[in-house]
C-alpha atoms as a PDB file:
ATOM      1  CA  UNK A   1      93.513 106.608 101.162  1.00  0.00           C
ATOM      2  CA  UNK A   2      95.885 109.286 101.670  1.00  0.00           C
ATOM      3  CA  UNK A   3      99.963 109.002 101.197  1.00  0.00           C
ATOM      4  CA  UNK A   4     102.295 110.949 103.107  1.00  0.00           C
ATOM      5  CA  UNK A   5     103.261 113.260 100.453  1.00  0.00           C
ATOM      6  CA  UNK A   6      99.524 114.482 100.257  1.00  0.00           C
ATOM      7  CA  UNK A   7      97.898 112.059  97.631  1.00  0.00           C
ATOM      8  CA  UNK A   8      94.795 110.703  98.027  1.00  0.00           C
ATOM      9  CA  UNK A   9      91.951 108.649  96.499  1.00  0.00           C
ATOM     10  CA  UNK A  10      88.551 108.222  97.835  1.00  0.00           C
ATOM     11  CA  UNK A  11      87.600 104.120  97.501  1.00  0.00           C
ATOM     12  CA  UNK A  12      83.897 104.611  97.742  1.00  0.00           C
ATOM     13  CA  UNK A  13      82.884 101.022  99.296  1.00  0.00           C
ATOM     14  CA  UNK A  14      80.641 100.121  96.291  1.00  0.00           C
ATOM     15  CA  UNK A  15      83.449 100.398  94.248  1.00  0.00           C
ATOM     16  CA  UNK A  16      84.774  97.255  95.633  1.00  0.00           C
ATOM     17  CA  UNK A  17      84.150  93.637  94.463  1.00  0.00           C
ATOM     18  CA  UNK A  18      83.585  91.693  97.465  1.00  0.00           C
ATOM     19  CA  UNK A  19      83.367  88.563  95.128  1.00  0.00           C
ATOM     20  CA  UNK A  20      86.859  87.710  94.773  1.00  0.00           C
ATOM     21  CA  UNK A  21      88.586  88.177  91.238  1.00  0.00           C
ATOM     22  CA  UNK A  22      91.511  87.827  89.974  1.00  0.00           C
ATOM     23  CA  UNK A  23      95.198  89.013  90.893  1.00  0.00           C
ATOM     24  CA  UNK A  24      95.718  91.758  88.662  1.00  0.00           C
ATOM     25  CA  UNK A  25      99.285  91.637  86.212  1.00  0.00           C
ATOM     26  CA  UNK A  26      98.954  95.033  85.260  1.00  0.00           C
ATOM     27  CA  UNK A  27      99.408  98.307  87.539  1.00  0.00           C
ATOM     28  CA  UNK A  28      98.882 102.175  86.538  1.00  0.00           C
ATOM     29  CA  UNK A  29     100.296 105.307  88.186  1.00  0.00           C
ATOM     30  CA  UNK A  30      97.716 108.146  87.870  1.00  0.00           C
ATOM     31  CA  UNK A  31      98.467 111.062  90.004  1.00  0.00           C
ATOM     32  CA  UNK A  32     101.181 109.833  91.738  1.00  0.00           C
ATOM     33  CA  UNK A  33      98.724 106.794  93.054  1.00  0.00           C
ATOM     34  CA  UNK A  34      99.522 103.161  91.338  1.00  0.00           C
ATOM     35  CA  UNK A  35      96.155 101.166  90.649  1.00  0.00           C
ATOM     36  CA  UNK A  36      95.972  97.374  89.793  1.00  0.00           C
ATOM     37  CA  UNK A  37      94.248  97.536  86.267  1.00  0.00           C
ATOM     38  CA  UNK A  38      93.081  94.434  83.888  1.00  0.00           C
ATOM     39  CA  UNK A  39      94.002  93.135  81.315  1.00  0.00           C
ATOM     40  CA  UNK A  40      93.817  95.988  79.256  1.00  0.00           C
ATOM     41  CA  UNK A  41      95.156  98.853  81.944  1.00  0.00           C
ATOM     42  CA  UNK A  42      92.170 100.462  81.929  1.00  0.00           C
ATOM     43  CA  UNK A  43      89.727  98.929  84.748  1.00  0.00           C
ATOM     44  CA  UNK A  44      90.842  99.750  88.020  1.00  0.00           C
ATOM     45  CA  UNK A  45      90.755  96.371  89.600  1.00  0.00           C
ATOM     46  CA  UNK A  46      89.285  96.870  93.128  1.00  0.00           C
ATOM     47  CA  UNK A  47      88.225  94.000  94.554  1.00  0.00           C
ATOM     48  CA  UNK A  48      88.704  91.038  97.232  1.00  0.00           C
ATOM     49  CA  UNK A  49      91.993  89.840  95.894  1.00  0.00           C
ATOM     50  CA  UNK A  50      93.443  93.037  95.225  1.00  0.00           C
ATOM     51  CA  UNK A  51      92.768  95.783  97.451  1.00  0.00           C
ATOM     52  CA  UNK A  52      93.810  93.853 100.475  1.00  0.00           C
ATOM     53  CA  UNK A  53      97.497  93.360  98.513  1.00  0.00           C
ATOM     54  CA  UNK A  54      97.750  97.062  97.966  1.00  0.00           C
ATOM     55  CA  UNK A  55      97.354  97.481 101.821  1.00  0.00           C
ATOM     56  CA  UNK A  56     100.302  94.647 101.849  1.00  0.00           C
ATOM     57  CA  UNK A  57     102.619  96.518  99.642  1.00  0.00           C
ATOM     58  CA  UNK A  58     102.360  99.834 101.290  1.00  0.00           C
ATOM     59  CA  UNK A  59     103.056  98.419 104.733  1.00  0.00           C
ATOM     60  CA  UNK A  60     105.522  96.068 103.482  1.00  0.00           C
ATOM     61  CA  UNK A  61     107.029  99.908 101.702  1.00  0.00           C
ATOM     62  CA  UNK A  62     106.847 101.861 104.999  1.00  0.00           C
ATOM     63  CA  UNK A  63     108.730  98.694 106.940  1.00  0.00           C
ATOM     64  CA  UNK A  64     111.673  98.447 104.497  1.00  0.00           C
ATOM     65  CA  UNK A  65     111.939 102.330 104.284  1.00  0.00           C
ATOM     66  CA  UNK A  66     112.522 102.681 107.924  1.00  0.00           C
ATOM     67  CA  UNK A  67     114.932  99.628 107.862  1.00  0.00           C
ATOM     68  CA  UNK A  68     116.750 101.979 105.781  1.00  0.00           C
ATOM     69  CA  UNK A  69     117.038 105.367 107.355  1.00  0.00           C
ATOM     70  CA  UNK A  70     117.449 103.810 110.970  1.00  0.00           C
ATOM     71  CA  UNK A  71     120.958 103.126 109.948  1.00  0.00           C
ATOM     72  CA  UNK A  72     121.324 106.442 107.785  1.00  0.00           C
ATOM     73  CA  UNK A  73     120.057 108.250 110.954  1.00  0.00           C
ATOM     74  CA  UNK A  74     122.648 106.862 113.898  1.00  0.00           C
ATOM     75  CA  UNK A  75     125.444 107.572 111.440  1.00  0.00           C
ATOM     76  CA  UNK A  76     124.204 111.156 111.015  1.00  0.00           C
ATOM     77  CA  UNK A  77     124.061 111.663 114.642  1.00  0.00           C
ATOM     78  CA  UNK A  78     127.648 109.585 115.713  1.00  0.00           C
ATOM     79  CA  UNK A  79     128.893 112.428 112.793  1.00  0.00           C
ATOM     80  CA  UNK A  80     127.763 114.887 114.394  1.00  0.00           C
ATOM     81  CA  UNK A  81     128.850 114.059 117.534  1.00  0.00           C
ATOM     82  CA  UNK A  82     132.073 113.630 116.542  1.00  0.00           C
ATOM     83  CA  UNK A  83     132.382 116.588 114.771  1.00  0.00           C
ATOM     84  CA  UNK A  84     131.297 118.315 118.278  1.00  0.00           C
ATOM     85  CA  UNK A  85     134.159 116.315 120.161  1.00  0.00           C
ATOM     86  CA  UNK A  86     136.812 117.194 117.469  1.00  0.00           C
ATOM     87  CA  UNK A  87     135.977 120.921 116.791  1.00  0.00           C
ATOM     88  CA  UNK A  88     136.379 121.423 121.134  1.00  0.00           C
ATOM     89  CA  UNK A  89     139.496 119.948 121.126  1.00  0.00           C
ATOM     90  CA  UNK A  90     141.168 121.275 117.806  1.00  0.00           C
ATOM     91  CA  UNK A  91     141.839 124.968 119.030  1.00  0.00           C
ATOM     92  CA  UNK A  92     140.546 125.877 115.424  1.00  0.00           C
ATOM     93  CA  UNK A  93     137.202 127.350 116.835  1.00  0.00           C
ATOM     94  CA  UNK A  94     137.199 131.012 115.676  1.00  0.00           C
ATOM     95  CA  UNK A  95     139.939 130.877 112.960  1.00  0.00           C
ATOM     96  CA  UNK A  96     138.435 131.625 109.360  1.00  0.00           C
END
Protein backbone atom coordinates (compact mmCIF):
# COMPACT_ATOMS: atom_id res chain seq x y z
CA UNK A 1 0.00 0.00 0.00
CA UNK A 2 1.22 3.34 -0.64
CA UNK A 3 -0.63 6.83 0.49
CA UNK A 4 -0.37 9.89 -1.38
CA UNK A 5 1.89 11.64 0.90
CA UNK A 6 4.58 8.83 0.28
CA UNK A 7 3.77 6.16 3.04
CA UNK A 8 3.80 2.80 2.45
CA UNK A 9 3.56 -0.74 3.89
CA UNK A 10 4.30 -3.90 2.15
CA UNK A 11 1.19 -6.59 3.12
CA UNK A 12 3.12 -9.67 2.23
CA UNK A 13 0.03 -12.09 1.26
CA UNK A 14 0.91 -14.65 4.00
CA UNK A 15 0.46 -12.13 6.36
CA UNK A 16 -3.17 -12.26 5.82
CA UNK A 17 -5.80 -14.49 7.56
CA UNK A 18 -7.98 -15.70 4.94
CA UNK A 19 -10.06 -17.41 7.77
CA UNK A 20 -12.19 -14.69 8.82
CA UNK A 21 -11.66 -13.13 12.42
CA UNK A 22 -12.89 -10.73 14.16
CA UNK A 23 -13.63 -6.86 13.60
CA UNK A 24 -10.91 -5.29 15.32
CA UNK A 25 -11.93 -2.29 18.26
CA UNK A 26 -8.59 -1.12 18.48
CA UNK A 27 -6.46 0.86 15.71
CA UNK A 28 -2.62 2.06 15.85
CA UNK A 29 -0.87 4.80 13.87
CA UNK A 30 2.78 3.74 13.23
CA UNK A 31 4.50 5.82 10.71
CA UNK A 32 1.86 7.79 9.69
CA UNK A 33 -0.08 4.31 8.62
CA UNK A 34 -3.18 3.32 11.11
CA UNK A 35 -3.34 -0.61 11.64
CA UNK A 36 -6.38 -2.51 13.18
CA UNK A 37 -4.66 -4.16 16.30
CA UNK A 38 -6.31 -6.71 19.02
CA UNK A 39 -7.22 -6.60 21.91
CA UNK A 40 -4.15 -5.61 23.33
CA UNK A 41 -2.85 -3.00 20.37
CA UNK A 42 -0.18 -4.95 19.62
CA UNK A 43 -1.18 -7.67 16.81
CA UNK A 44 -1.71 -6.13 13.65
CA UNK A 45 -5.01 -7.63 12.76
CA UNK A 46 -4.81 -8.54 9.02
CA UNK A 47 -7.21 -10.68 8.03
CA UNK A 48 -10.65 -11.43 6.08
CA UNK A 49 -12.76 -9.09 8.11
CA UNK A 50 -10.41 -6.41 8.36
CA UNK A 51 -8.26 -5.68 5.57
CA UNK A 52 -11.12 -5.44 3.17
CA UNK A 53 -12.63 -2.47 5.73
CA UNK A 54 -9.36 -0.62 5.59
CA UNK A 55 -9.76 -0.59 1.71
CA UNK A 56 -13.48 0.79 2.68
CA UNK A 57 -12.29 3.58 4.82
CA UNK A 58 -9.68 4.91 2.54
CA UNK A 59 -12.04 5.08 -0.42
CA UNK A 60 -14.83 6.18 1.63
CA UNK A 61 -11.68 9.14 2.84
CA UNK A 62 -10.68 10.02 -0.76
CA UNK A 63 -14.71 10.39 -1.74
CA UNK A 64 -15.58 12.79 1.13
CA UNK A 65 -12.24 14.74 0.62
CA UNK A 66 -13.06 15.61 -2.88
CA UNK A 67 -16.73 16.40 -1.86
CA UNK A 68 -14.94 18.96 -0.02
CA UNK A 69 -12.47 20.81 -2.16
CA UNK A 70 -14.88 20.68 -5.30
CA UNK A 71 -16.70 23.46 -3.64
CA UNK A 72 -13.44 25.14 -2.12
CA UNK A 73 -12.09 24.98 -5.74
CA UNK A 74 -15.10 26.84 -7.93
CA UNK A 75 -15.06 29.52 -5.25
CA UNK A 76 -11.30 29.99 -5.72
CA UNK A 77 -11.67 30.28 -9.36
CA UNK A 78 -15.26 32.62 -9.44
CA UNK A 79 -12.59 34.84 -6.97
CA UNK A 80 -10.35 35.01 -9.17
CA UNK A 81 -12.29 35.78 -11.89
CA UNK A 82 -13.78 38.41 -10.35
CA UNK A 83 -10.90 39.91 -9.16
CA UNK A 84 -9.77 39.90 -13.05
CA UNK A 85 -13.18 41.67 -14.05
CA UNK A 86 -12.88 44.29 -11.21
CA UNK A 87 -9.10 45.16 -11.40
CA UNK A 88 -9.88 45.97 -15.64
CA UNK A 89 -12.48 48.10 -14.87
CA UNK A 90 -11.22 50.01 -11.65
CA UNK A 91 -8.57 52.32 -13.45
CA UNK A 92 -6.36 51.38 -10.33
CA UNK A 93 -4.01 49.12 -12.49
CA UNK A 94 -0.52 50.68 -12.08
CA UNK A 95 -1.14 52.93 -9.00
CA UNK A 96 1.01 51.72 -5.88
Amino acid sequence: MTYSNGLSYEVVLGQIDWSGGSRAERYRKSGGIIFPTGPDGTAILLDNTNTPNLVAIRAYIHEEWAKVQHPRLEIAELVCSFSQIISGVSGLDGIR
